[in-house]
C-alpha atoms as a PDB file:
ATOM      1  CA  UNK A   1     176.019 -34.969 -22.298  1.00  0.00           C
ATOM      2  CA  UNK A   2     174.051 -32.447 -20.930  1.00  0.00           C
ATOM      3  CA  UNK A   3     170.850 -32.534 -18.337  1.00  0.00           C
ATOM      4  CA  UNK A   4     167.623 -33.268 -19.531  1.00  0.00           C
ATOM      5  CA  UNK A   5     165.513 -30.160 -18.952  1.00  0.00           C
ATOM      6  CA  UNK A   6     161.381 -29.935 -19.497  1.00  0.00           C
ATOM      7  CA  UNK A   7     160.076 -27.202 -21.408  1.00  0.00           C
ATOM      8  CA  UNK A   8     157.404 -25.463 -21.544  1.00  0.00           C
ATOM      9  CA  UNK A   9     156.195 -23.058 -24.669  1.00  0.00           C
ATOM     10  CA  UNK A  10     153.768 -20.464 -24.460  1.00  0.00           C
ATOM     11  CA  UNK A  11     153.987 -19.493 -20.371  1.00  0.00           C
ATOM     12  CA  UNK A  12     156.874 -18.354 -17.885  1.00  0.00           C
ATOM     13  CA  UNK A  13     158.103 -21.844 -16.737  1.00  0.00           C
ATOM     14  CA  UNK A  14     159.132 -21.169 -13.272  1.00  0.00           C
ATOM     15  CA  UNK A  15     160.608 -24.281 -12.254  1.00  0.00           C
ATOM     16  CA  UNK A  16     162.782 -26.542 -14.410  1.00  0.00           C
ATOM     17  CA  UNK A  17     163.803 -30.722 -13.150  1.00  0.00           C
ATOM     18  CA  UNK A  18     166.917 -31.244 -14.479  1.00  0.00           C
ATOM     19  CA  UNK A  19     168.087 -35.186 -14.449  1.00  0.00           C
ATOM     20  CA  UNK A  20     171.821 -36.768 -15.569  1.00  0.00           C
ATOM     21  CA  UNK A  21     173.137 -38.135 -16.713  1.00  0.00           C
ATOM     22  CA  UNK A  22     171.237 -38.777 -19.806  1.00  0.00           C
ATOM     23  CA  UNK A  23     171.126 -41.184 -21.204  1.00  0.00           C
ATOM     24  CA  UNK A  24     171.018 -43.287 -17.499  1.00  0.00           C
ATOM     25  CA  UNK A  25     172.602 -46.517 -17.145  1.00  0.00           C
ATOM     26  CA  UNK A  26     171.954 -49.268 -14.050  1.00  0.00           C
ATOM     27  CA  UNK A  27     174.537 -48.145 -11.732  1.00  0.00           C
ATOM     28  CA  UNK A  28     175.451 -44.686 -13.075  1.00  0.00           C
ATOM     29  CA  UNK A  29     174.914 -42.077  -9.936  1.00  0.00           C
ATOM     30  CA  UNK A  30     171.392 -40.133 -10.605  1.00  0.00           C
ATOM     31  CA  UNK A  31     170.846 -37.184  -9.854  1.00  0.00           C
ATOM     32  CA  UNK A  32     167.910 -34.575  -9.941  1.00  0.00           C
ATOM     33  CA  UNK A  33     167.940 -30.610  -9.748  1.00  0.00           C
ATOM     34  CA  UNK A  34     165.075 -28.361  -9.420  1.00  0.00           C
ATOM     35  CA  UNK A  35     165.895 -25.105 -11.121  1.00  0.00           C
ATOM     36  CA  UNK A  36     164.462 -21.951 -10.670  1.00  0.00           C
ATOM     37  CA  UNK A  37     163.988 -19.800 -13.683  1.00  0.00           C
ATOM     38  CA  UNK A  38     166.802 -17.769 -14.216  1.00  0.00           C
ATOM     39  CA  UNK A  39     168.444 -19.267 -11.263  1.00  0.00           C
ATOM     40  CA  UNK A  40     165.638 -17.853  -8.898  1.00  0.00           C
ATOM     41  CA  UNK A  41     166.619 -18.758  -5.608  1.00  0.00           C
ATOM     42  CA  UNK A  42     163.879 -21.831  -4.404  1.00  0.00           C
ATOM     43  CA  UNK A  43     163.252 -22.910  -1.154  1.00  0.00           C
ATOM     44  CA  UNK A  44     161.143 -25.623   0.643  1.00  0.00           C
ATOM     45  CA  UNK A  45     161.757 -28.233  -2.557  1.00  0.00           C
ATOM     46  CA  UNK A  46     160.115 -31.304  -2.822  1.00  0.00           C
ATOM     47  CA  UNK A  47     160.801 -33.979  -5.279  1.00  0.00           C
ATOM     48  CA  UNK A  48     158.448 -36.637  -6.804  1.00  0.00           C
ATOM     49  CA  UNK A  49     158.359 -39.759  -8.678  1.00  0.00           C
ATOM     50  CA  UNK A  50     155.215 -40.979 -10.748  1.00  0.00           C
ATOM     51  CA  UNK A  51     153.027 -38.455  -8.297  1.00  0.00           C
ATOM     52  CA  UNK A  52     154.012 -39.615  -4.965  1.00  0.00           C
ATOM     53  CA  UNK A  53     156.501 -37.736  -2.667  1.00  0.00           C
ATOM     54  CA  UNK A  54     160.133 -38.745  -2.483  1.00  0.00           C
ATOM     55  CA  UNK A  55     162.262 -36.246  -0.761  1.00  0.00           C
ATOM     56  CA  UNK A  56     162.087 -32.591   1.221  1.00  0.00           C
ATOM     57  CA  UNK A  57     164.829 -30.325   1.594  1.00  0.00           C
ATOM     58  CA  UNK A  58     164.183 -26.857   2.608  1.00  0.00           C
ATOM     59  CA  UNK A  59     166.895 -25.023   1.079  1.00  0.00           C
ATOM     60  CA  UNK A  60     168.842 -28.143  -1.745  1.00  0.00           C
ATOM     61  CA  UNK A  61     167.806 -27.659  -5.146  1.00  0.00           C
ATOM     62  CA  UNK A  62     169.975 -31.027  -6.427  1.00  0.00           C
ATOM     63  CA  UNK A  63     168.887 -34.721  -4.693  1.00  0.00           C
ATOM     64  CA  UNK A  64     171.920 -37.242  -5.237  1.00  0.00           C
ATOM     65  CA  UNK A  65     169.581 -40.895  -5.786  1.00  0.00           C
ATOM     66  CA  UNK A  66     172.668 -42.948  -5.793  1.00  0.00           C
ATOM     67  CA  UNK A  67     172.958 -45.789  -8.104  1.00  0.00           C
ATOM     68  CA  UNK A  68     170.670 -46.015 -10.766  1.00  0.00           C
ATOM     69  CA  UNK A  69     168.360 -49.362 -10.750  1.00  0.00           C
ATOM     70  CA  UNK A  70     165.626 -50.289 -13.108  1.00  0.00           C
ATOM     71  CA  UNK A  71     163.289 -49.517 -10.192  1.00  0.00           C
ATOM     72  CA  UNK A  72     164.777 -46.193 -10.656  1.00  0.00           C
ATOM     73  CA  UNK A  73     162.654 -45.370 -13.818  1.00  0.00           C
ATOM     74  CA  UNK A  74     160.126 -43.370 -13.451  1.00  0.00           C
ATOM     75  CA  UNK A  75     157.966 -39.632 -14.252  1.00  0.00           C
ATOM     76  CA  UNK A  76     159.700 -37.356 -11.924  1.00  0.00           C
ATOM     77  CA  UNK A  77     158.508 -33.681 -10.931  1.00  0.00           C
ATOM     78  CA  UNK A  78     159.438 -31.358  -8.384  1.00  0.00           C
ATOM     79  CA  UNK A  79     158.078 -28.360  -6.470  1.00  0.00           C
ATOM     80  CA  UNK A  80     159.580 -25.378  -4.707  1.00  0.00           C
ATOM     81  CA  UNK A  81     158.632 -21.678  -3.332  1.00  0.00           C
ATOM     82  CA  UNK A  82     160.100 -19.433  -5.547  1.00  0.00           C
ATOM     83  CA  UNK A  83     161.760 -16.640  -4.261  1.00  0.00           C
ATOM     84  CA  UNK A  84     160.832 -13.777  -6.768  1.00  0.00           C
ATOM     85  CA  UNK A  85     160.940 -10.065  -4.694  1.00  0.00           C
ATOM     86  CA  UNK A  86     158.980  -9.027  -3.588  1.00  0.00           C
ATOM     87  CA  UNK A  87     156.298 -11.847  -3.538  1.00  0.00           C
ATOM     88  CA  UNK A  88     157.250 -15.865  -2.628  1.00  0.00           C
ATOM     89  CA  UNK A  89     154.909 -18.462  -4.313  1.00  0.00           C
ATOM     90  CA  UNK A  90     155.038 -22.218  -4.765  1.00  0.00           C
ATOM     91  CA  UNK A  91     155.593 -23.579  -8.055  1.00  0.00           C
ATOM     92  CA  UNK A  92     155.337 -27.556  -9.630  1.00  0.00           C
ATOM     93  CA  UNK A  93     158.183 -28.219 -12.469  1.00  0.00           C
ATOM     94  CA  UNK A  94     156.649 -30.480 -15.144  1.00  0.00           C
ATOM     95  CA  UNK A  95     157.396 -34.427 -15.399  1.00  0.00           C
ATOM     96  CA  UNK A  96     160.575 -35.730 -16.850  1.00  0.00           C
ATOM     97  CA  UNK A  97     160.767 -39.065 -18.376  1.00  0.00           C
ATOM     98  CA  UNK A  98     163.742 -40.805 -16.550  1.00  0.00           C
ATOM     99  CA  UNK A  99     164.390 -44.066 -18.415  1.00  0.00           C
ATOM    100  CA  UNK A 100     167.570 -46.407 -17.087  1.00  0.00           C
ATOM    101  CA  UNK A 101     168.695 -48.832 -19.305  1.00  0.00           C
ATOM    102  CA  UNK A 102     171.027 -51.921 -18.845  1.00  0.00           C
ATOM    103  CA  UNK A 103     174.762 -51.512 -17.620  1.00  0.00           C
ATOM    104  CA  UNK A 104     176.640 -49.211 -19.522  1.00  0.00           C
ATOM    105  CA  UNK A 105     178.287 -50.609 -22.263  1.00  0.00           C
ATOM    106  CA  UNK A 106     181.941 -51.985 -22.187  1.00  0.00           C
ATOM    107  CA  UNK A 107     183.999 -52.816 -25.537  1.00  0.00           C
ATOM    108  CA  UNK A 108     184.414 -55.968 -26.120  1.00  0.00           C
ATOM    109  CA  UNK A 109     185.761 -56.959 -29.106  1.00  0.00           C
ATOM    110  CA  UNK A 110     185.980 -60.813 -29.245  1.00  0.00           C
ATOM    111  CA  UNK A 111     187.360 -63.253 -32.253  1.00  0.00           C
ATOM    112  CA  UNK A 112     187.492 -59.393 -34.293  1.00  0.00           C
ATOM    113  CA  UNK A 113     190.162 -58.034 -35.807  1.00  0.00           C
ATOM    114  CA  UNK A 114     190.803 -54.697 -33.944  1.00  0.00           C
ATOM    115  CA  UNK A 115     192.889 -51.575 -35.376  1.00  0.00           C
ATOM    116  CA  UNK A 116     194.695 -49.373 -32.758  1.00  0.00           C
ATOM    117  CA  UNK A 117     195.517 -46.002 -33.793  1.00  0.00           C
ATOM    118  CA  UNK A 118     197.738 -43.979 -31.898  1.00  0.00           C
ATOM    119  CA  UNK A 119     201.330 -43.171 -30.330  1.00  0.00           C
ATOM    120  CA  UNK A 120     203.551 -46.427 -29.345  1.00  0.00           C
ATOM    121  CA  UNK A 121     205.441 -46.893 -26.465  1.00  0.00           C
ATOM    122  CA  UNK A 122     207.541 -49.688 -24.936  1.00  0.00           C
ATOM    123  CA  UNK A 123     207.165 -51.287 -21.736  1.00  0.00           C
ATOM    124  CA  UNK A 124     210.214 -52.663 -19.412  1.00  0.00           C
END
């Protein structure tokens, strides 16, 4: 499935936060991008969750958060200076909605009949 990005309509949208996977499940690996429009080079990127800072890089657009947790959840943002010649400016993306939802779900088909379809092949 693709990343999650947050529009904006009626302005130039400089910066985009793109999150995946989406949907997010507890222990799927999370991970945010801040995305210049265009791919407009950024630089001094920060990332937030509900408001408050999380992480600085000066020149990584994409922040790995490991594995998922409900604590995870959360309105995150990000900022950046944006790199458009012959001026640099800071921009703030607007909030996306990460939601993570129980552990992804396994088949499990139990006291059900179950139809296979598909090529056979024998084992020695």
């Amino acid at each position: 499935m693709l990343p999650s990005l947050v529009p904006c309509v009626g302005k130039t949208v400089w910066l985009y936060l793109q999150a995946w996977p989406n949907p997010v499940f507890e222990g799927d690996a999370l991970t945010l991008r801040c995305q210049g429009w265009k791919n407009t080079p950024l630089s001094q990127v920060k990332f937030y969750r509900d408001g408050k800072f999380l992480h600085f890089s000066k020149e990584n657009q994409t922040l790995s958060m490991g594995a998922a947790t409900v604590q995870s959840r959360g309105q995150y943002s990000c900022s950046g200076q944006v790199m458009y010649i012959p001026q640099t400016f800071t921009q703030t993306s607007e909030t996306a909605m990460v939601q993570v939802q129980g552990e992804s779900p396994a088949w499990e088909f139990v006291g059900q009949e179950v139809l296979l379809k598909g090529p056979v092949s024998r084992g020695q």
